[in-house]
PDB file of N, CA and C in Angstrom:
ATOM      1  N   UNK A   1      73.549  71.578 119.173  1.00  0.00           N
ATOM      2  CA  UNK A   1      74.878  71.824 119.661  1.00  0.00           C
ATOM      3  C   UNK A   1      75.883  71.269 118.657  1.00  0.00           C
ATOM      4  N   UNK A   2      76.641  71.844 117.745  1.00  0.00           N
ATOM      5  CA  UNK A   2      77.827  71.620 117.023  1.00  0.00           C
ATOM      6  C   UNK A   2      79.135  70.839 117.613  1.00  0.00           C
ATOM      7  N   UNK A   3      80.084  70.602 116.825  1.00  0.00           N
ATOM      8  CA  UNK A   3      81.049  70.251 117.270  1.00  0.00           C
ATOM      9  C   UNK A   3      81.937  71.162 118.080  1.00  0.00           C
ATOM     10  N   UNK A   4      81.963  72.363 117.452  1.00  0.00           N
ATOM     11  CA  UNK A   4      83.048  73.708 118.094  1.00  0.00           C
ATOM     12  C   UNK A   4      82.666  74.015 119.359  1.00  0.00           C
ATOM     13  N   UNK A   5      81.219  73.530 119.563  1.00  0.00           N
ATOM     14  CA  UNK A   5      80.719  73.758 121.505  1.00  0.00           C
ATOM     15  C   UNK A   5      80.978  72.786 122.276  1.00  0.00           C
ATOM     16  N   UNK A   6      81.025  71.698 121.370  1.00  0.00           N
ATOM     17  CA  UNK A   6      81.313  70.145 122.445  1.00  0.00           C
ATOM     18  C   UNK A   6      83.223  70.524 122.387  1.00  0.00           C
ATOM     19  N   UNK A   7      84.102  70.810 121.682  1.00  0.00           N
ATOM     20  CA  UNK A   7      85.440  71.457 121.889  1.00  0.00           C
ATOM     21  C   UNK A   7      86.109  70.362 121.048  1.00  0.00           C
ATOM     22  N   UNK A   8      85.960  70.440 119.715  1.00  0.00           N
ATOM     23  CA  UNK A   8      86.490  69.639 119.247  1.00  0.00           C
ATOM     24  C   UNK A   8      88.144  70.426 118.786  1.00  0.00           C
ATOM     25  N   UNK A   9      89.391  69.879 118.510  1.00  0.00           N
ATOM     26  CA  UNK A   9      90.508  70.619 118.354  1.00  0.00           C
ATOM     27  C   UNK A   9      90.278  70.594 117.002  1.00  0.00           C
ATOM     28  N   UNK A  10      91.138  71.673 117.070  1.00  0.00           N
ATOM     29  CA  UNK A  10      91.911  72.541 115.691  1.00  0.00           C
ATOM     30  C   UNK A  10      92.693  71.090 114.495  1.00  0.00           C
ATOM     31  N   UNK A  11      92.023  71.670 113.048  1.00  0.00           N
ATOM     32  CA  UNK A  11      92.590  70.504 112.128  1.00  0.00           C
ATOM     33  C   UNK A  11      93.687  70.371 111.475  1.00  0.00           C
ATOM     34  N   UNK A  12      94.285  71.757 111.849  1.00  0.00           N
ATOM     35  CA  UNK A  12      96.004  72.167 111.358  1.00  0.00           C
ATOM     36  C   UNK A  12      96.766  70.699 112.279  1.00  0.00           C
ATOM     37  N   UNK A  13      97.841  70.714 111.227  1.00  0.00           N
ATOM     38  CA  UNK A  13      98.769  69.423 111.921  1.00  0.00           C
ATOM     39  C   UNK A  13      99.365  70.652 112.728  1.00  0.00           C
ATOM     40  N   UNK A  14      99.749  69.619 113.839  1.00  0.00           N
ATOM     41  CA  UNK A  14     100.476  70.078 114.813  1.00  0.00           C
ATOM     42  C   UNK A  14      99.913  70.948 115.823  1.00  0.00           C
ATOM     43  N   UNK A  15      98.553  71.212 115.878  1.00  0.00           N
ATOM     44  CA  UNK A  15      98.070  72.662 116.645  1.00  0.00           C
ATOM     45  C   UNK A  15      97.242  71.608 117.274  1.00  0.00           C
ATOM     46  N   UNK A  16      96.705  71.929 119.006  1.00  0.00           N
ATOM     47  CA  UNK A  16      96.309  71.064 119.876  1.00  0.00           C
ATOM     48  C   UNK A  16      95.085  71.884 120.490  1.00  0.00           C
ATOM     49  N   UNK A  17      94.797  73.391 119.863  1.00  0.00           N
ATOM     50  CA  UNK A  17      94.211  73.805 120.811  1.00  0.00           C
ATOM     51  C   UNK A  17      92.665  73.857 120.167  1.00  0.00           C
ATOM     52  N   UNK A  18      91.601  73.644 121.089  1.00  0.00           N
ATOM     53  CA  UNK A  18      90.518  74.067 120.414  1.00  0.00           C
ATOM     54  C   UNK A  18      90.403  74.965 119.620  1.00  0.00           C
ATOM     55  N   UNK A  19      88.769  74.318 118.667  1.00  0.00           N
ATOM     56  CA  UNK A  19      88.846  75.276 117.883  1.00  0.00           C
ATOM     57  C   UNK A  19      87.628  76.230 117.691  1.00  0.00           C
ATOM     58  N   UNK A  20      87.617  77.227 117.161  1.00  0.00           N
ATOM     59  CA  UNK A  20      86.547  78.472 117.105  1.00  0.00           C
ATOM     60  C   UNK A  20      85.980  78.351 116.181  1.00  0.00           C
ATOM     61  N   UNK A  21      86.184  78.384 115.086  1.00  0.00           N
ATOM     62  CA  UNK A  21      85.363  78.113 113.772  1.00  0.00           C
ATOM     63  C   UNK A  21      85.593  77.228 112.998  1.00  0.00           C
ATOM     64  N   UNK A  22      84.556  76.814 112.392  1.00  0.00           N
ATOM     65  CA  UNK A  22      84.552  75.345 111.454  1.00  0.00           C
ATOM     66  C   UNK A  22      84.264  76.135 109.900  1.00  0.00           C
ATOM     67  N   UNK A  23      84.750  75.300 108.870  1.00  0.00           N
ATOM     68  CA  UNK A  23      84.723  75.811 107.581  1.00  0.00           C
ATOM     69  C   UNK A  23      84.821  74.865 106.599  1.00  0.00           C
ATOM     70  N   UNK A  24      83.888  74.595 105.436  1.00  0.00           N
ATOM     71  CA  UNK A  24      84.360  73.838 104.745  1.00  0.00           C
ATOM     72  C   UNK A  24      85.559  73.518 103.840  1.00  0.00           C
ATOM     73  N   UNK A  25      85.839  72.280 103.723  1.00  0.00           N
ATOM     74  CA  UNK A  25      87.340  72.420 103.139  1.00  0.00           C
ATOM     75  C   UNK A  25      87.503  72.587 101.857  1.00  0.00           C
ATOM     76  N   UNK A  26      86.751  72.830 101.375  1.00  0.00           N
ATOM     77  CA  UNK A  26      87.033  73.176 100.030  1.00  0.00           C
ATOM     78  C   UNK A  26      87.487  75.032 100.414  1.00  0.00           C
ATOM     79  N   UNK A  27      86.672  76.419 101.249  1.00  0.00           N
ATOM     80  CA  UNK A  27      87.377  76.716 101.306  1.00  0.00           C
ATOM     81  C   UNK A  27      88.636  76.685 102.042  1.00  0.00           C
ATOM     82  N   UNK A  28      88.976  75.870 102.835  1.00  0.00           N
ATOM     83  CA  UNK A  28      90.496  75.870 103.827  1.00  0.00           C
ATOM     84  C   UNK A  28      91.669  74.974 102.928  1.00  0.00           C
ATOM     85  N   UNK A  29      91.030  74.957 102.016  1.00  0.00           N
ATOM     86  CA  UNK A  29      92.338  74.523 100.717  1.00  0.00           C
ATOM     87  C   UNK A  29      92.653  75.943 100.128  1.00  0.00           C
ATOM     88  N   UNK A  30      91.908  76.886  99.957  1.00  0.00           N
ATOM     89  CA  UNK A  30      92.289  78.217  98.787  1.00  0.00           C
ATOM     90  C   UNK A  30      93.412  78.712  99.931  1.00  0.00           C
ATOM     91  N   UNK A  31      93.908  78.717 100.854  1.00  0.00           N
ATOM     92  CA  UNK A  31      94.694  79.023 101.858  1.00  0.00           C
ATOM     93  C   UNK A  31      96.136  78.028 101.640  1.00  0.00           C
ATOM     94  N   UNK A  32      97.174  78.112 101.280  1.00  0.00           N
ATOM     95  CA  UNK A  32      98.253  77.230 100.726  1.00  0.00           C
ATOM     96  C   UNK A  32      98.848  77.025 102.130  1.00  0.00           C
ATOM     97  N   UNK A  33      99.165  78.006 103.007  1.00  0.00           N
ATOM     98  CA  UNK A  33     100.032  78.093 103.860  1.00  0.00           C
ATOM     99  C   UNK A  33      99.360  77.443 104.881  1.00  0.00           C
ATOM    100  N   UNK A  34      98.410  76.453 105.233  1.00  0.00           N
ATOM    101  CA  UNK A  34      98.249  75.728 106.085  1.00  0.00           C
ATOM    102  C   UNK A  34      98.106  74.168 105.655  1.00  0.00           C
ATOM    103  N   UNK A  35      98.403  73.543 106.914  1.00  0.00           N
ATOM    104  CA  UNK A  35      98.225  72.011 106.376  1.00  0.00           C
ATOM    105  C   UNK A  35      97.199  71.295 107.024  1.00  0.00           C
ATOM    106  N   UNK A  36      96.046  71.462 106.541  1.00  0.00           N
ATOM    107  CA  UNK A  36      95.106  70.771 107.032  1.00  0.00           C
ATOM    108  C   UNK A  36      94.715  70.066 106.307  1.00  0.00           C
ATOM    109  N   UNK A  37      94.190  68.592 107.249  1.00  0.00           N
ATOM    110  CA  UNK A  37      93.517  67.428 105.994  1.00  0.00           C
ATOM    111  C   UNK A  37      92.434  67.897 105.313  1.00  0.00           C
ATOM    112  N   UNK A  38      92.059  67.988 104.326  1.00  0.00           N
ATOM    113  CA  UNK A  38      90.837  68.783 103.703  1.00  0.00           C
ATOM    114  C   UNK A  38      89.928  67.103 103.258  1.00  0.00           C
ATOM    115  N   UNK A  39      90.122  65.955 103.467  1.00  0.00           N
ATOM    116  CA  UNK A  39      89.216  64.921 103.144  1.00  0.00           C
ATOM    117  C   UNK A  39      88.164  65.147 103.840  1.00  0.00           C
ATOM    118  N   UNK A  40      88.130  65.772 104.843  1.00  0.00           N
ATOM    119  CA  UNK A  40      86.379  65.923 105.771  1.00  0.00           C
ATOM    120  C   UNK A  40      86.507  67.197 105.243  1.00  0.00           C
ATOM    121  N   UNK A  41      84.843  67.233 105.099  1.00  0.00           N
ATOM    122  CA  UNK A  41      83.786  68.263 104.366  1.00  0.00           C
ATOM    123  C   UNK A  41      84.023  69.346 105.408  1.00  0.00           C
ATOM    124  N   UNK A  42      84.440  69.535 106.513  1.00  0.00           N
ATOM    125  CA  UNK A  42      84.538  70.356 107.663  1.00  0.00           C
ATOM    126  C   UNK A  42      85.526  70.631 108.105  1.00  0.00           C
ATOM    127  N   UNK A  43      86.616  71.676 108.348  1.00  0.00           N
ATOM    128  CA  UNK A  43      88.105  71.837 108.954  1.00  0.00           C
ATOM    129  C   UNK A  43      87.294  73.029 110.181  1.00  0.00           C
ATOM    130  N   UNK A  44      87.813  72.403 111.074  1.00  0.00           N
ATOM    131  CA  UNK A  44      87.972  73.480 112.101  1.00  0.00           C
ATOM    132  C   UNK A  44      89.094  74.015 112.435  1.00  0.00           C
ATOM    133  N   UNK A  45      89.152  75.259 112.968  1.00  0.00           N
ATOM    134  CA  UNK A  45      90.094  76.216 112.763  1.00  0.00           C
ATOM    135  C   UNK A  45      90.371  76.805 114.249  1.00  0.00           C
ATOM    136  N   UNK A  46      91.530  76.461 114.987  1.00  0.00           N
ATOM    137  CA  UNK A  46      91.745  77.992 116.338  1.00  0.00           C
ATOM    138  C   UNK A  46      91.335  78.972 115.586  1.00  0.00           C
ATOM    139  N   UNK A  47      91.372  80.137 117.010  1.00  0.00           N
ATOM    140  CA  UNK A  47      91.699  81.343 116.951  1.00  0.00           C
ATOM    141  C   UNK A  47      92.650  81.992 115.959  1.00  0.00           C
ATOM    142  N   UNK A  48      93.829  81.638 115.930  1.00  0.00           N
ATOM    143  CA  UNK A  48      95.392  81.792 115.948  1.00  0.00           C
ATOM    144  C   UNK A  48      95.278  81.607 114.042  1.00  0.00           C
ATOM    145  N   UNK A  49      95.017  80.173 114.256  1.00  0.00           N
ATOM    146  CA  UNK A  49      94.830  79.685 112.605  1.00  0.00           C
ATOM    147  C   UNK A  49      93.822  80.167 111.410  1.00  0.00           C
ATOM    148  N   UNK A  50      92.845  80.581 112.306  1.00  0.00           N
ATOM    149  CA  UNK A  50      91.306  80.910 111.496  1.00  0.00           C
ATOM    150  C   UNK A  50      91.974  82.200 110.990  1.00  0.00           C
ATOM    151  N   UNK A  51      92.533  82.979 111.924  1.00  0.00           N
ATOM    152  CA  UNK A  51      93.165  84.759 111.641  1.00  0.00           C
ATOM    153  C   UNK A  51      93.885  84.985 110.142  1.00  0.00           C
ATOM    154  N   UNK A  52      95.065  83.051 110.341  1.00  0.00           N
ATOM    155  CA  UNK A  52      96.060  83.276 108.875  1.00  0.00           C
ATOM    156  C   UNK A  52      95.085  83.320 107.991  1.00  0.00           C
ATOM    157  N   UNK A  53      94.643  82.486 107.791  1.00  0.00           N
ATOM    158  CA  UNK A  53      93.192  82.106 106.746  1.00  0.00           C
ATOM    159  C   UNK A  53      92.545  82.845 106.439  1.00  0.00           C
ATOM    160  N   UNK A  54      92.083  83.568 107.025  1.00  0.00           N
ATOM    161  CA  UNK A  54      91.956  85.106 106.816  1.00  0.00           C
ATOM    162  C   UNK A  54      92.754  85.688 106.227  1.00  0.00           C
ATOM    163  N   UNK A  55      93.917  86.534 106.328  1.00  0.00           N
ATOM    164  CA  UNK A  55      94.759  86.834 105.941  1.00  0.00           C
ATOM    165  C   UNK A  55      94.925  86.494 104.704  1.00  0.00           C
ATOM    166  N   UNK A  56      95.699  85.480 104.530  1.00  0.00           N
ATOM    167  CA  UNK A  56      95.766  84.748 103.386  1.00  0.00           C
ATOM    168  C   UNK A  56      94.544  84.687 102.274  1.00  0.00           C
ATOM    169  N   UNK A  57      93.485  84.746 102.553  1.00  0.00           N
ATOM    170  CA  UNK A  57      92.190  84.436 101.455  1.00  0.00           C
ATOM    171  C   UNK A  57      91.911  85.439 101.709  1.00  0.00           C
ATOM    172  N   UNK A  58      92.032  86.924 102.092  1.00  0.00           N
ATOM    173  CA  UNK A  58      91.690  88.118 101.806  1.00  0.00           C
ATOM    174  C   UNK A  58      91.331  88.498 100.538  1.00  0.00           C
ATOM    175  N   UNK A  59      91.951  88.521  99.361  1.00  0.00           N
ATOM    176  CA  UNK A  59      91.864  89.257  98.194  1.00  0.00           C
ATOM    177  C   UNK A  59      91.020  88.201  97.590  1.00  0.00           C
ATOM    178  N   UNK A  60      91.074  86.540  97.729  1.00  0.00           N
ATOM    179  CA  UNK A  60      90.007  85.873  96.901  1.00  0.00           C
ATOM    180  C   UNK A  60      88.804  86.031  97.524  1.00  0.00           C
ATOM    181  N   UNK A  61      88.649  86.252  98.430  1.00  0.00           N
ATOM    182  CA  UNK A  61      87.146  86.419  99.241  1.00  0.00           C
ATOM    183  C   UNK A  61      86.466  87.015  98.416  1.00  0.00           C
ATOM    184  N   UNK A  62      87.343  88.608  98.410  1.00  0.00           N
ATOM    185  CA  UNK A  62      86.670  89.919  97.809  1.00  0.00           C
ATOM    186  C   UNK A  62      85.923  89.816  96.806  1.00  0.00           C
ATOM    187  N   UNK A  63      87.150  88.727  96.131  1.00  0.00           N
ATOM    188  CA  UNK A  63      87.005  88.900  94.251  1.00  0.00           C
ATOM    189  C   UNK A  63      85.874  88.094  94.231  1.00  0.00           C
ATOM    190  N   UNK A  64      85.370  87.027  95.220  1.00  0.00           N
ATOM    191  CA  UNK A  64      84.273  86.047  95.061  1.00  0.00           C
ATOM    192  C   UNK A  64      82.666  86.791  95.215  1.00  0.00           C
ATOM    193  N   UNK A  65      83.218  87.609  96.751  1.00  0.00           N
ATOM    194  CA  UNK A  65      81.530  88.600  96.589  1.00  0.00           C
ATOM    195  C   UNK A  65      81.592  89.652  95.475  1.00  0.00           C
ATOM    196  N   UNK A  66      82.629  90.383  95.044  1.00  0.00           N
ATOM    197  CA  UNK A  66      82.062  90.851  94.031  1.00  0.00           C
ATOM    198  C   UNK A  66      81.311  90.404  92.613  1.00  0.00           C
ATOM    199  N   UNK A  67      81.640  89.466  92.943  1.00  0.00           N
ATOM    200  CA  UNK A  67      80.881  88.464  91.370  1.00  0.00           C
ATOM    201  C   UNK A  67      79.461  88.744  91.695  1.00  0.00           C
ATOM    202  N   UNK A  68      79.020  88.313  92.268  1.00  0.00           N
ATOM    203  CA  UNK A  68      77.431  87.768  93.470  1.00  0.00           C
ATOM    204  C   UNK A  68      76.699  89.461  93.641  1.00  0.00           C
ATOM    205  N   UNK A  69      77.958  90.725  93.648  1.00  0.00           N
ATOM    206  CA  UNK A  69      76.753  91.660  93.971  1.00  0.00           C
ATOM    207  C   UNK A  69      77.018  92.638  92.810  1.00  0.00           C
TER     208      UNK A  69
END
C-alpha cells in the first residue's frame, strides 16, 4: 500500500487536497509553473495539479521518448 492510498496531500504550496499521483522530482522540476518542494525524491500531485504538469511537460515528454524509440 503506497502513500497516495493511505491519502497523503498534494506537494504544491498552497493546495490541501489529496493527491492522485506521485512522481519523482526531478521530473516535477521540468514543469516551471509549479511550486513544489522538489528536496524529496517523490512529489505528489492532485488531480487539478498533475493535469498542469501535464500540460506543461507535453513537448519535453515527447522529445524524451523519441530518443529511446
Amino acid at each position: 500500500m503506497g502513500r497516495v492510498e493511505k491519502g497523503v496531500n498534494c506537494s504544491v504550496s498552497g493546495c490541501s487536497e489529496s493527491a492522485d499521483r506521485s512522481i519523482s522530482g526531478s521530473k516535477a522540476s521540468m514543469a516551471a509553473d509549479l511550486e513544489v518542494n522538489t528536496s524529496n525524491k517523490r512529489v505528489y500531485l492532485c488531480r487539478q495539479h498533475y493535469k498542469e504538469w501535464k500540460k506543461a511537460t507535453k513537448e519535453d515528454r515527447e522529445t524524451e521518448r523519441a530518443r529511446w524509440g
